[in-house]
Protein backbone atom coordinates (compact mmCIF):
# COMPACT_ATOMS: atom_id res chain seq x y z
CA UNK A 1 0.00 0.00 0.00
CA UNK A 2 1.18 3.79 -0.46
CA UNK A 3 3.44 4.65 2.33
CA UNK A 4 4.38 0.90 2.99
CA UNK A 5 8.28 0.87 4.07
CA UNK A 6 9.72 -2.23 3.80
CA UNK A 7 11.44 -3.54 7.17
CA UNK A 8 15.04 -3.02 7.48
CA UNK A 9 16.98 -5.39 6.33
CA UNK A 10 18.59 -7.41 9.69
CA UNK A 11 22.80 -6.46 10.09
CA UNK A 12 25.74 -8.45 8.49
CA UNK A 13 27.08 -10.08 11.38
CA UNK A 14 30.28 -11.02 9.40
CA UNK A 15 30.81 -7.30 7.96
CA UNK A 16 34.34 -5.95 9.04
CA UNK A 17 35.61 -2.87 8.72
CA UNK A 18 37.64 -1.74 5.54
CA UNK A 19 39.61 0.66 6.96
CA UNK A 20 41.20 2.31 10.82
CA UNK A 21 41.67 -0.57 12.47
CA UNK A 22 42.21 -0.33 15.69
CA UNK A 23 46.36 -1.36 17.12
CA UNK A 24 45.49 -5.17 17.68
CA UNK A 25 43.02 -5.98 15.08
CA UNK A 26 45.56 -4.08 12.56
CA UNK A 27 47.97 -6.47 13.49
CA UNK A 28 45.64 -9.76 13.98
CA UNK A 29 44.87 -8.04 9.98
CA UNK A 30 48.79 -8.52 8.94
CA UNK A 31 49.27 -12.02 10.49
CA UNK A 32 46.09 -13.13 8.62
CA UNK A 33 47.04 -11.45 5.87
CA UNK A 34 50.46 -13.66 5.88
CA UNK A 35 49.21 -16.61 6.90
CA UNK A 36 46.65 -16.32 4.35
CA UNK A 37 49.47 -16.33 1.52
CA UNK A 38 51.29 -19.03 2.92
CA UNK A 39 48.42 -21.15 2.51
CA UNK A 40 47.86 -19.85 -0.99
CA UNK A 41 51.04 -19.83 -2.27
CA UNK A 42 51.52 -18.19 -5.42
CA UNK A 43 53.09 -19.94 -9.01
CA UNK A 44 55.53 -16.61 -9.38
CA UNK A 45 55.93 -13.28 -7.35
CA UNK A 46 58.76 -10.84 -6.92
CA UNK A 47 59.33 -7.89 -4.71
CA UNK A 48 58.69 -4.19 -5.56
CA UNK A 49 59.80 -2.55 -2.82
CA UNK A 50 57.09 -3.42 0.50
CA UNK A 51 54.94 -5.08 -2.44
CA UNK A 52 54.60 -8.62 -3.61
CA UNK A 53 53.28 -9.18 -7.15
CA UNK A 54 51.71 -12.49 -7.87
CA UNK A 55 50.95 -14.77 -10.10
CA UNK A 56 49.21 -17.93 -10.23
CA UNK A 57 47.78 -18.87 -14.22
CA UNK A 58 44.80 -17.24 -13.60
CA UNK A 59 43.93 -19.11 -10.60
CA UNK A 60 41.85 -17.48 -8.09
CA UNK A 61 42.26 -13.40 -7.40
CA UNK A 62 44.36 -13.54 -4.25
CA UNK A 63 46.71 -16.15 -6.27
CA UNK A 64 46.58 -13.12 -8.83
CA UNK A 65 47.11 -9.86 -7.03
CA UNK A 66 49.37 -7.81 -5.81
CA UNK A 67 50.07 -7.90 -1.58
CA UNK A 68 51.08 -4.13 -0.66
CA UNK A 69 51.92 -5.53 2.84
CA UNK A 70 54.41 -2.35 2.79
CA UNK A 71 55.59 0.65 1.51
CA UNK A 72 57.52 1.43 -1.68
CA UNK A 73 59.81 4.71 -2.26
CA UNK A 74 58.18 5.73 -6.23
CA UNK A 75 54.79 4.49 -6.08
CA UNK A 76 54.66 5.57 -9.90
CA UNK A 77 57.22 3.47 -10.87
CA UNK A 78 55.81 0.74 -8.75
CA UNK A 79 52.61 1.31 -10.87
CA UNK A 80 54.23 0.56 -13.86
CA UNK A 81 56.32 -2.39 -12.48
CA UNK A 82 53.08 -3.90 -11.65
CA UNK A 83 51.48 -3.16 -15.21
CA UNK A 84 54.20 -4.52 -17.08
CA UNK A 85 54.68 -7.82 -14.43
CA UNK A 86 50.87 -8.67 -15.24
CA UNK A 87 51.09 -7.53 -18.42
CA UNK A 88 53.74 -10.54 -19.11
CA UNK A 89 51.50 -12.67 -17.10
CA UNK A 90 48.08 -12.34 -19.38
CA UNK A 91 46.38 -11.04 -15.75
CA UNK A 92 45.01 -7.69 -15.31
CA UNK A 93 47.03 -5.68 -12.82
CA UNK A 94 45.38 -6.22 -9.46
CA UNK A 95 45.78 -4.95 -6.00
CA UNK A 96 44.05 -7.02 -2.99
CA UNK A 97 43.37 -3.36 -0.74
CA UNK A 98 42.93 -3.89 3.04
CA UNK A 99 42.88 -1.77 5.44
CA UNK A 100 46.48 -2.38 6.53
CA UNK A 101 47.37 -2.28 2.76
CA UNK A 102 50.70 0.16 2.10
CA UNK A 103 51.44 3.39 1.44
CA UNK A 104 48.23 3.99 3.59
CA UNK A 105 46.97 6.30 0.60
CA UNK A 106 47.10 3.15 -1.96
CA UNK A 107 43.20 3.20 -2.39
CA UNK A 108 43.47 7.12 -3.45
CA UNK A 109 46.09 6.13 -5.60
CA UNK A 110 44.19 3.45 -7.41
CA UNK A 111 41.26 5.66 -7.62
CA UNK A 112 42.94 8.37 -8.90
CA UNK A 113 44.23 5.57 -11.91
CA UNK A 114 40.50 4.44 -12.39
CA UNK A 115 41.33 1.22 -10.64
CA UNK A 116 37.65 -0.50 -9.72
CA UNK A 117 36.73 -1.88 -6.68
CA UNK A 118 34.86 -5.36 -6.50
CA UNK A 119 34.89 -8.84 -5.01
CA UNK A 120 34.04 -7.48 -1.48
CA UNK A 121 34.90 -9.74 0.99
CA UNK A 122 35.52 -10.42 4.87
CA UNK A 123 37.92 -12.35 6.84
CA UNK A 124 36.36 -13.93 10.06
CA UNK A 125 37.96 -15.77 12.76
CA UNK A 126 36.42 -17.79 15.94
CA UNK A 127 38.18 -20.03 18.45
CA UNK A 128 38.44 -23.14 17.32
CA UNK A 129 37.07 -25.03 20.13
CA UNK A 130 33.81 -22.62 19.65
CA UNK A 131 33.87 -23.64 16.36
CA UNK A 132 34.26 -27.20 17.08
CA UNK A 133 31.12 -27.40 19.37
CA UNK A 134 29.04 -24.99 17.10
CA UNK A 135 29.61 -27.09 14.35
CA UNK A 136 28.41 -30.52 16.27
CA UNK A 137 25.55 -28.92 17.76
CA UNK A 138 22.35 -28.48 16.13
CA UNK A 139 21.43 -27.61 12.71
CA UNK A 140 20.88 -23.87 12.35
CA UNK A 141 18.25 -22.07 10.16
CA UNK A 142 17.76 -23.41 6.86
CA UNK A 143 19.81 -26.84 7.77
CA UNK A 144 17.83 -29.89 9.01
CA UNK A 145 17.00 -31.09 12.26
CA UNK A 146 16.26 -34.52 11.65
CA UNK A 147 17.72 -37.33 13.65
CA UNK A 148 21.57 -37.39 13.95
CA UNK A 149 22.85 -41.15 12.38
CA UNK A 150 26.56 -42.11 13.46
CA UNK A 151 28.62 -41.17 10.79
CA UNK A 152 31.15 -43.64 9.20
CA UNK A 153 34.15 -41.81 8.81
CA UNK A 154 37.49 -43.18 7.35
CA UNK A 155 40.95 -42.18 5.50
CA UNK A 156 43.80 -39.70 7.17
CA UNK A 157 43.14 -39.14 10.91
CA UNK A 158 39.23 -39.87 10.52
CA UNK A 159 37.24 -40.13 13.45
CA UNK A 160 33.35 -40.01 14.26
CA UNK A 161 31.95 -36.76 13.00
CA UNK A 162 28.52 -35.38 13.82
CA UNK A 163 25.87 -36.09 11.71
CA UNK A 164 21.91 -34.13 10.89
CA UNK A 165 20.63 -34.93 7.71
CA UNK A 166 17.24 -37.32 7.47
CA UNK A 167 16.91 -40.25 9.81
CA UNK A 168 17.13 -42.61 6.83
CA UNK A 169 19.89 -41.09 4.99
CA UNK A 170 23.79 -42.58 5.52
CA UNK A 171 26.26 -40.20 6.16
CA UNK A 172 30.15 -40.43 5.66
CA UNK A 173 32.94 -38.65 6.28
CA UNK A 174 36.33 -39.23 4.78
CA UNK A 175 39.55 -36.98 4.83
CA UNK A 176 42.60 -37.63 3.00
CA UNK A 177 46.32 -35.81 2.52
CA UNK A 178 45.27 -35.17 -1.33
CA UNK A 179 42.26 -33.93 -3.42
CA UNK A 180 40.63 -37.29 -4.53
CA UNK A 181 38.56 -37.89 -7.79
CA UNK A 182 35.41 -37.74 -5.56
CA UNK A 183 36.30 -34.73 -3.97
CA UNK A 184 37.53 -33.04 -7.27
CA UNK A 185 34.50 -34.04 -8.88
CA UNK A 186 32.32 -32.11 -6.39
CA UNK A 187 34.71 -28.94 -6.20
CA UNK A 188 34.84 -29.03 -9.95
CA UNK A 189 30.41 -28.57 -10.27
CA UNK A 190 30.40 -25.58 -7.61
CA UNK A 191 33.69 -23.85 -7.09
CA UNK A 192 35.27 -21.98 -10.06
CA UNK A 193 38.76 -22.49 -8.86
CA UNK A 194 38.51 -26.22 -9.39
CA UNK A 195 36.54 -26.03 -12.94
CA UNK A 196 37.90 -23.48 -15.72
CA UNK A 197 40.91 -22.49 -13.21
CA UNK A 198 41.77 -26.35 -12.37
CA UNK A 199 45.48 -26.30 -13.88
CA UNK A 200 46.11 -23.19 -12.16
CA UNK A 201 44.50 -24.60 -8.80
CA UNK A 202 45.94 -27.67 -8.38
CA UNK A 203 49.67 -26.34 -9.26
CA UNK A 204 48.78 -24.28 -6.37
CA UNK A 205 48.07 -27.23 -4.35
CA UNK A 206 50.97 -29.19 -5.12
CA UNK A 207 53.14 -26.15 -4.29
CA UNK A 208 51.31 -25.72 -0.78
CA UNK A 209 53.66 -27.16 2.07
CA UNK A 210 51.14 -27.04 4.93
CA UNK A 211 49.71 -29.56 6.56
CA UNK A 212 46.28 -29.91 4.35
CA UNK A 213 43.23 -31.74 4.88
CA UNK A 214 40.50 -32.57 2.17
CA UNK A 215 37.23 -33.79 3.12
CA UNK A 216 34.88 -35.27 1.67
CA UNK A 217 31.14 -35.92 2.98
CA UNK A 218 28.59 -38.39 1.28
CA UNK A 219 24.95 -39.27 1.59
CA UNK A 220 24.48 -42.94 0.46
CA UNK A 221 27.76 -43.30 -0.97
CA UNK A 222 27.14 -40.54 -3.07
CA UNK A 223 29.56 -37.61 -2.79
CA UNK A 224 27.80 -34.67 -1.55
CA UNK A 225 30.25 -31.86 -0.07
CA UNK A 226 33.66 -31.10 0.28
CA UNK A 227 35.98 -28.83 2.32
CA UNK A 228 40.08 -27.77 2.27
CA UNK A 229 41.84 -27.01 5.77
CA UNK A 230 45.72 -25.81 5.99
CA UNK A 231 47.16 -25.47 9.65
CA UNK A 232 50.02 -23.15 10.24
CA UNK A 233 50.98 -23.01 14.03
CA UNK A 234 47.65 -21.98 15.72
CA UNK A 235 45.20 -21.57 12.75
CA UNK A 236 43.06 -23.80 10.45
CA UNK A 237 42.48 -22.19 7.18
CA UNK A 238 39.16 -23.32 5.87
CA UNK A 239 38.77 -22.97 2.34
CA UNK A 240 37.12 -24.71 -0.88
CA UNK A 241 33.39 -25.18 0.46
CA UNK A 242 31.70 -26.47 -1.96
CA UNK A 243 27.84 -28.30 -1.56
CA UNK A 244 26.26 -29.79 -4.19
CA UNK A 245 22.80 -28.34 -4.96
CA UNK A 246 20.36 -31.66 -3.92
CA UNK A 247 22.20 -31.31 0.04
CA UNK A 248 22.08 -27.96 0.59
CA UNK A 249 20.44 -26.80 3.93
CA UNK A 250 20.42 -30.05 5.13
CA UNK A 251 23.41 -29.62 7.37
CA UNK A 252 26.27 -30.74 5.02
CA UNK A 253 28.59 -28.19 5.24
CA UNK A 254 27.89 -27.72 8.75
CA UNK A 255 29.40 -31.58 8.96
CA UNK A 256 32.35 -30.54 6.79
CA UNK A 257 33.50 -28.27 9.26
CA UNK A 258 33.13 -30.24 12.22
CA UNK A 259 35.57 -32.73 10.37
CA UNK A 260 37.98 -29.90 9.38
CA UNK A 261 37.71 -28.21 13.17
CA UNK A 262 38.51 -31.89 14.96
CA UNK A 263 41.64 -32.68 12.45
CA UNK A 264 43.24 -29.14 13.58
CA UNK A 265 42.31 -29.49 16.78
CA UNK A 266 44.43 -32.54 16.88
CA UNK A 267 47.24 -30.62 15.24
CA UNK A 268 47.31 -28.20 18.20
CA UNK A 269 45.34 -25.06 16.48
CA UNK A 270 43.33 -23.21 18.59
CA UNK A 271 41.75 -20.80 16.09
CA UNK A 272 40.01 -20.72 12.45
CA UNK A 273 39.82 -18.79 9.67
CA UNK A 274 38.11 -18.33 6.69
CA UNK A 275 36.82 -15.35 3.70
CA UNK A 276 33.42 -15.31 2.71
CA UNK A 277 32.63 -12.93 -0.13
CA UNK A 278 29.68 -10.03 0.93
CA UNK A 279 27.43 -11.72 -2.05
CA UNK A 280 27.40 -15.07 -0.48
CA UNK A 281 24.47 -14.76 2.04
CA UNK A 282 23.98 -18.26 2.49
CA UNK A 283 27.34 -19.01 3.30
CA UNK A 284 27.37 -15.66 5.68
CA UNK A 285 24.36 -17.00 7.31
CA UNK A 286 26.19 -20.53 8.49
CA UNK A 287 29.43 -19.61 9.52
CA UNK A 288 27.92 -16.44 11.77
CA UNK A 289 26.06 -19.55 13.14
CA UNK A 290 29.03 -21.00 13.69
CA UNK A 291 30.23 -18.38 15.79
CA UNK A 292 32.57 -16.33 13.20
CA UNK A 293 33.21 -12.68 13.48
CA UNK A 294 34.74 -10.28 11.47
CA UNK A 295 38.31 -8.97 11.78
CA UNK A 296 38.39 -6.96 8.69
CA UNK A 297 37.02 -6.75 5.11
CA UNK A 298 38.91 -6.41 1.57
CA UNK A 299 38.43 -5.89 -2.22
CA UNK A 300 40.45 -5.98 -5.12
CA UNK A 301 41.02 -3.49 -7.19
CA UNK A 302 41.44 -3.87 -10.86
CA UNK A 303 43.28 -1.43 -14.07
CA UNK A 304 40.79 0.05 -16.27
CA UNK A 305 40.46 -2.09 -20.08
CA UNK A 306 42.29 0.79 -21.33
CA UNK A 307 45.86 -0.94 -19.19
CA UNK A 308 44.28 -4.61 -19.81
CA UNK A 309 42.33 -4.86 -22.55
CA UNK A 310 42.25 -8.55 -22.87
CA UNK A 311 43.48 -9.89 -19.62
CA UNK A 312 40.96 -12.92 -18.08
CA UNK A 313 39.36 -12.01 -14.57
CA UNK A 314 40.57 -14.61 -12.28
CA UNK A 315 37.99 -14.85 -9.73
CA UNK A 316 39.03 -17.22 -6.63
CA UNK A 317 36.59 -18.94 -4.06
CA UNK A 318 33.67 -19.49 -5.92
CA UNK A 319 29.56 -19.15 -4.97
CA UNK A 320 28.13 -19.26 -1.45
CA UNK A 321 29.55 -22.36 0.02
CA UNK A 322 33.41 -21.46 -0.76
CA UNK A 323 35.85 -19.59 1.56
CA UNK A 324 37.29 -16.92 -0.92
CA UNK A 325 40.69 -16.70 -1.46
């Protein structure tokens, strides 16, 4: 009716801040920030000055950007140095901006060069034992809340994992050292990085010298959901979510990070991470449930055509299920 007002939509939960961070979150932002590229360690970089250029065949837009984790003394010859490194690399030149990014007026800079600004996306954290009982508790909106069948889990350090889907259904859990058929087959239908980027992604992978975890989950045999954790020192990394469309809200991802949470938690990490892009509300919506909060949020920032004109846009994470790299 005339003068209806819609109700107001209900706050992010998982929306950080993109810039003045205070002292301890700024640096809790730099040591995620470097853990975050150890466990996505790039194909080629070099050093300009306080920034690291990277690139990765395309794969995934962290893999592809550049880190400005400090300063440099000419940031117009730094501009070029990055135009011409992409340029050899096929890639657009590409900045990942935080709020800890440097020179601290790199965003003005890349405004004033008609840089745009996408990809929005936050980096959340929660203790892991929080996570650990979150994620074998209940099913939370939108998941079911069926009976809970044992699970029967198997392969590298498996153990008993919660379980939520339909009282009839049979639920597994397996985690292995490497990315398996099954569990490439699943990344491959939801998660960009594992479809058109998979050559890219999987040289990645084999470069990575974390400890890393794949699971897999299936519901009568059949491959349903997968999930990627790194530990370094006190951190899981959880990356490439992916759910197949016929088990979503049923709980399955929910399951995959109860698996990932208990393998880290055996390798002495006390804390998780993970990114979640600002369009994936569905993902947003578990892993608040789960008891993530925000640290901080960042973008990328891409050259205008006119410095690119046919470089691909490598896009990394994939839809609502995956942890954006």
């Amino acid at each position: 009716m005339p003068g209806d007002q819609a109700a107001p939509c209900p706050p992010d939960p998982l929306s950080g801040p993109r810039a003045d961070l205070p002292p301890a979150e700024a640096s809790l932002a730099r040591e995620l920030e470097a853990v975050a590229h150890r466990a996505w360690p790039p194909l080629r970089q070099i050093e300009v000055g306080g920034w690291t250029l990277r690139a990765s065949a395309g794969s995934s837009r962290r893999g592809n950007s550049v880190w400005a984790h400090g300063g440099v003394p000419d940031a117009p010859a730094a501009l070029a140095a990055v135009t011409d490194f992409y340029a050899a690399a096929g890639l657009p030149p590409t900045f990942q901006l935080t709020p800890v990014a440097r020179p601290r007026e790199l965003g003005a800079v890349l405004d004033a060069a008609g840089y745009d600004d996408t990809g929005p996306t936050d980096v959340c954290t929660v203790p892991l034992p929080a996570l650990a009982r979150a994620a074998a508790g209940p099913a939370g909106p939108g998941e079911a809340r069926g009976d809970r069948p044992p699970v029967a889990a198997r392969g590298l350090g498996a153990r008993t994992a919660p379980a939520s889907a339909s009282a009839s259904a049979s639920i597994g859990v397996t985690t292995s050292d490497a990315p398996g058929d099954e569990w490439l087959r699943v990344a491959g239908q939801v998660l960009t990085t594992f479809s058109v980027q998979r050559a890219g992604t999987l040289a990645v992978l084999s470069a990575l010298r974390l400890p890393t975890v794949y699971v897999t989950l299936t519901v009568d045999g059949v491959p349903a959901a997968v999930g990627r954790g790194v530990a370094d020192d006190r951190w899981l990394g959880i990356y490439s979510m992916a759910t197949l469309p016929a088990a979503r809200g049923r709980g399955a991802a929910r399951r995959v990070v109860a698996a990932l949470a208990q393998w880290a938690g055996a390798r002495g990490a006390t804390h998780a991470y993970l990114q979640v892009e600002e369009v994936s509300t569905v993902a947003r919506g578990l892993y608040a449930d789960l008891g993530f909060r925000p640290v901080y949020r960042y973008s990328y920032r891409r050259a205008p055509l006119s410095v690119a004109p046919d470089a691909p846009d490598p896009r990394g994470g994939g839809p609502a299920e995956a942890g954006a790299a």
